[in-house]
C-alpha atoms as a PDB file:
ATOM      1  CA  UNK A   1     122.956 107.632 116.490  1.00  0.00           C
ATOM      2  CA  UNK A   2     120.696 110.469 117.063  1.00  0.00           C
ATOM      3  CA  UNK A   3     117.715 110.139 119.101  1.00  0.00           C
ATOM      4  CA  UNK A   4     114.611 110.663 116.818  1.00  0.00           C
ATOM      5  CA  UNK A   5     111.951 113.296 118.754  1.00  0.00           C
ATOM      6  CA  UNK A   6     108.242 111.220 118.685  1.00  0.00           C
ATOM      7  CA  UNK A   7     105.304 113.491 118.762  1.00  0.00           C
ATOM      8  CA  UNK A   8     101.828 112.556 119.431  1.00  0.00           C
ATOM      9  CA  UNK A   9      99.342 113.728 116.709  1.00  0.00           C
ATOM     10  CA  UNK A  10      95.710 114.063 117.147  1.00  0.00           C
ATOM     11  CA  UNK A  11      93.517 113.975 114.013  1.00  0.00           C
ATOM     12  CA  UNK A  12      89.871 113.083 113.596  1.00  0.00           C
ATOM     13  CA  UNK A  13      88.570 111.155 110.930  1.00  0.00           C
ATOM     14  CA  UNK A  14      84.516 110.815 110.479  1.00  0.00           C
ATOM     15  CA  UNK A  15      84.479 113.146 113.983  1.00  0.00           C
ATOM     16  CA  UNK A  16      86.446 110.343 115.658  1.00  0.00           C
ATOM     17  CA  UNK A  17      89.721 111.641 117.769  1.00  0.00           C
ATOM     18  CA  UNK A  18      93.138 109.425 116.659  1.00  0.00           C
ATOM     19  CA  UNK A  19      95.972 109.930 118.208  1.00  0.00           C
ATOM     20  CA  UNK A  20      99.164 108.772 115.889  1.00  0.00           C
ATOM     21  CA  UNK A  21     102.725 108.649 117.184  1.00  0.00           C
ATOM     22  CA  UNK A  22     104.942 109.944 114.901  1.00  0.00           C
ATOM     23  CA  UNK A  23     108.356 111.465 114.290  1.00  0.00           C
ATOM     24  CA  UNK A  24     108.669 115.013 114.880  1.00  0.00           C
ATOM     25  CA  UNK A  25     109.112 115.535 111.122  1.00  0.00           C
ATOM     26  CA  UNK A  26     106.054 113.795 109.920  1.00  0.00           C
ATOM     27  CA  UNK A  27     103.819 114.810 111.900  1.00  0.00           C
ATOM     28  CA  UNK A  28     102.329 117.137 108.929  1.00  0.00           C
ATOM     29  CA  UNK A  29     102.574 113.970 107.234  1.00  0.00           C
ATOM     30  CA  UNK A  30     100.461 111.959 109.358  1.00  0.00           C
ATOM     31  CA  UNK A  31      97.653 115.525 109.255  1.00  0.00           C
ATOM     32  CA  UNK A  32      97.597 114.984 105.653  1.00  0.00           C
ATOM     33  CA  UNK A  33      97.049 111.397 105.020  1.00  0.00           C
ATOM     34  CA  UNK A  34      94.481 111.309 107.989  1.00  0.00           C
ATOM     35  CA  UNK A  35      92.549 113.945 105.952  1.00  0.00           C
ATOM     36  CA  UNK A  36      92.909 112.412 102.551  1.00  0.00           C
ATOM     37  CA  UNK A  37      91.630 109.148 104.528  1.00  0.00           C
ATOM     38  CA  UNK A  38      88.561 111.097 106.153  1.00  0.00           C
ATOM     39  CA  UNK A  39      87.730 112.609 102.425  1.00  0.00           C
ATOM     40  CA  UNK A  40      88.076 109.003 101.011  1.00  0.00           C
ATOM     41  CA  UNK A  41      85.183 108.396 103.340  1.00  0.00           C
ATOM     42  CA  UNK A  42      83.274 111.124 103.350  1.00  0.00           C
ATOM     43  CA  UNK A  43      83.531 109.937  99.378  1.00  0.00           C
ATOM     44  CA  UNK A  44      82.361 106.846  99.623  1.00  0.00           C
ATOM     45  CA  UNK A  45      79.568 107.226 102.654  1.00  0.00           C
ATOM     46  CA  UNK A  46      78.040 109.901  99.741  1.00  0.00           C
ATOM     47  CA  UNK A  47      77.809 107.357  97.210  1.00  0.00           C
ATOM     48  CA  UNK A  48      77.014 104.433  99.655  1.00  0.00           C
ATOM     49  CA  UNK A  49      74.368 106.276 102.369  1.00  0.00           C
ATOM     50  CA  UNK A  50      73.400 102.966 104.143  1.00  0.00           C
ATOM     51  CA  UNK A  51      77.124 102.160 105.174  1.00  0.00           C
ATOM     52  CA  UNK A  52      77.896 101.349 108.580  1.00  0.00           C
ATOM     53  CA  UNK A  53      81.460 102.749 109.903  1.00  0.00           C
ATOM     54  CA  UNK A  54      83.271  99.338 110.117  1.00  0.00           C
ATOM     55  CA  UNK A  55      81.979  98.699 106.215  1.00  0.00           C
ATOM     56  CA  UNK A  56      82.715 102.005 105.330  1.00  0.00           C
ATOM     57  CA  UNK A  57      86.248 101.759 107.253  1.00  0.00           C
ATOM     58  CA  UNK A  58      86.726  98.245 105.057  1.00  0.00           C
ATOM     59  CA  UNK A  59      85.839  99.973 101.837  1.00  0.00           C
ATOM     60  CA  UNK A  60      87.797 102.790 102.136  1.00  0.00           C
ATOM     61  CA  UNK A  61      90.857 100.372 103.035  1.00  0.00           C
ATOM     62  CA  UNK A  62      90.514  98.647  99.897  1.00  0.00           C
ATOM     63  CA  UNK A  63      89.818 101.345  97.598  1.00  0.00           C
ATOM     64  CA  UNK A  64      93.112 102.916  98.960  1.00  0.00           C
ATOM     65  CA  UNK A  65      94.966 100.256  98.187  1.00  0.00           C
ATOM     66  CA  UNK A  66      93.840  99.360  94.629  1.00  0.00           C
ATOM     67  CA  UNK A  67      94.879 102.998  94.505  1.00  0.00           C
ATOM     68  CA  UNK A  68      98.158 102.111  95.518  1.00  0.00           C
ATOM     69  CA  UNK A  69      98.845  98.998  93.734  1.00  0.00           C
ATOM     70  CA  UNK A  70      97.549 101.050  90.562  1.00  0.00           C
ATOM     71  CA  UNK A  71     100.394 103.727  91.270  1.00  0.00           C
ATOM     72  CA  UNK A  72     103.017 100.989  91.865  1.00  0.00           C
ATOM     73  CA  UNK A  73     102.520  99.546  89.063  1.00  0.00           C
ATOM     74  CA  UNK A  74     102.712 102.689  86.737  1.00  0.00           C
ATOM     75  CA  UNK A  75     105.813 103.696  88.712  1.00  0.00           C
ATOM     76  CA  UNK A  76     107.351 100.084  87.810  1.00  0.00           C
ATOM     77  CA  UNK A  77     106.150 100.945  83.790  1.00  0.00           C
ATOM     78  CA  UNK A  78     107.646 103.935  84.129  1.00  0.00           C
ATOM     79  CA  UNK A  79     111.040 102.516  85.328  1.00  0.00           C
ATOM     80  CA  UNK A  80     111.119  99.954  83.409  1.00  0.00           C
ATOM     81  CA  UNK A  81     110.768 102.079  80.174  1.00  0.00           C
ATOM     82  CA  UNK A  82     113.345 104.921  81.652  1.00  0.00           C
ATOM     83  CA  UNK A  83     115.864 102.121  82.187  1.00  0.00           C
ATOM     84  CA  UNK A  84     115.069 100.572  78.293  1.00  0.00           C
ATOM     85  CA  UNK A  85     116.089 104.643  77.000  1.00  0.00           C
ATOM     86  CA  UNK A  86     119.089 103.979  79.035  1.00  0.00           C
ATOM     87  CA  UNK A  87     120.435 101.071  77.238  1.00  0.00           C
END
Protein backbone atom coordinates (compact mmCIF):
# COMPACT_ATOMS: atom_id res chain seq x y z
CA UNK A 1 0.00 0.00 0.00
CA UNK A 2 1.26 3.35 -0.82
CA UNK A 3 2.46 5.61 1.74
CA UNK A 4 0.09 8.68 1.89
CA UNK A 5 2.43 12.18 1.99
CA UNK A 6 0.92 14.31 5.36
CA UNK A 7 1.39 17.98 5.08
CA UNK A 8 1.04 20.44 7.77
CA UNK A 9 -1.38 23.34 6.94
CA UNK A 10 -1.46 26.60 8.63
CA UNK A 11 -4.70 28.63 8.44
CA UNK A 12 -6.04 31.33 10.72
CA UNK A 13 -9.43 31.62 11.69
CA UNK A 14 -10.65 34.95 13.74
CA UNK A 15 -6.57 35.96 13.46
CA UNK A 16 -5.83 32.73 15.35
CA UNK A 17 -2.86 30.45 13.66
CA UNK A 18 -4.16 26.46 13.22
CA UNK A 19 -2.09 24.19 12.11
CA UNK A 20 -4.10 21.01 10.46
CA UNK A 21 -2.38 17.82 9.37
CA UNK A 22 -3.56 16.72 6.33
CA UNK A 23 -2.94 14.61 3.25
CA UNK A 24 -0.95 16.12 0.64
CA UNK A 25 -4.06 16.25 -1.57
CA UNK A 26 -6.35 18.05 0.74
CA UNK A 27 -4.54 20.36 1.89
CA UNK A 28 -6.56 23.02 -0.42
CA UNK A 29 -9.29 21.30 1.16
CA UNK A 30 -8.53 21.94 4.62
CA UNK A 31 -7.69 26.18 3.22
CA UNK A 32 -11.16 26.18 2.14
CA UNK A 33 -13.24 24.86 4.87
CA UNK A 34 -11.03 26.82 7.45
CA UNK A 35 -12.15 29.96 5.51
CA UNK A 36 -15.77 29.08 5.07
CA UNK A 37 -15.49 28.38 9.02
CA UNK A 38 -13.77 31.91 9.72
CA UNK A 39 -16.68 33.63 7.38
CA UNK A 40 -19.32 31.58 9.37
CA UNK A 41 -17.94 33.60 12.23
CA UNK A 42 -17.18 36.63 11.08
CA UNK A 43 -21.19 36.05 10.18
CA UNK A 44 -22.39 35.46 13.21
CA UNK A 45 -19.97 37.86 15.57
CA UNK A 46 -21.80 40.72 13.03
CA UNK A 47 -25.13 39.78 14.01
CA UNK A 48 -24.21 38.81 17.67
CA UNK A 49 -21.48 41.85 18.70
CA UNK A 50 -21.34 40.87 22.45
CA UNK A 51 -20.10 37.20 21.69
CA UNK A 52 -17.22 35.91 23.38
CA UNK A 53 -14.87 33.49 21.14
CA UNK A 54 -15.71 30.18 22.95
CA UNK A 55 -19.71 31.20 22.41
CA UNK A 56 -19.08 32.32 19.15
CA UNK A 57 -16.84 29.04 18.44
CA UNK A 58 -20.13 26.98 19.96
CA UNK A 59 -22.51 28.82 17.70
CA UNK A 60 -20.80 28.57 14.73
CA UNK A 61 -20.43 24.65 15.46
CA UNK A 62 -24.00 24.26 15.62
CA UNK A 63 -25.13 26.38 12.92
CA UNK A 64 -22.72 24.28 10.70
CA UNK A 65 -24.16 21.38 11.50
CA UNK A 66 -27.92 22.11 11.22
CA UNK A 67 -26.42 23.09 7.88
CA UNK A 68 -25.30 19.76 7.39
CA UNK A 69 -28.02 17.69 8.68
CA UNK A 70 -30.30 20.05 6.40
CA UNK A 71 -28.12 18.94 3.27
CA UNK A 72 -28.22 15.25 4.33
CA UNK A 73 -31.41 15.12 4.49
CA UNK A 74 -32.24 16.71 1.01
CA UNK A 75 -29.53 14.44 -0.43
CA UNK A 76 -31.51 11.33 1.20
CA UNK A 77 -35.01 13.06 -0.58
CA UNK A 78 -33.27 13.28 -3.45
CA UNK A 79 -32.18 9.57 -3.51
CA UNK A 80 -34.91 8.32 -2.41
CA UNK A 81 -37.05 9.91 -5.23
CA UNK A 82 -34.16 9.06 -8.03
CA UNK A 83 -34.36 5.44 -6.89
CA UNK A 84 -38.62 5.57 -6.97
CA UNK A 85 -38.01 6.86 -11.13
CA UNK A 86 -35.93 3.82 -11.22
CA UNK A 87 -38.47 1.30 -10.41
Amino acid sequence: MAEVKKERVTVEIKNRPYTVVADEESASHVRLVATLVNQKMKDLQNANRNLDTESLAVLTALNTMNDYLKLKEDYARLVGSLKRKEE
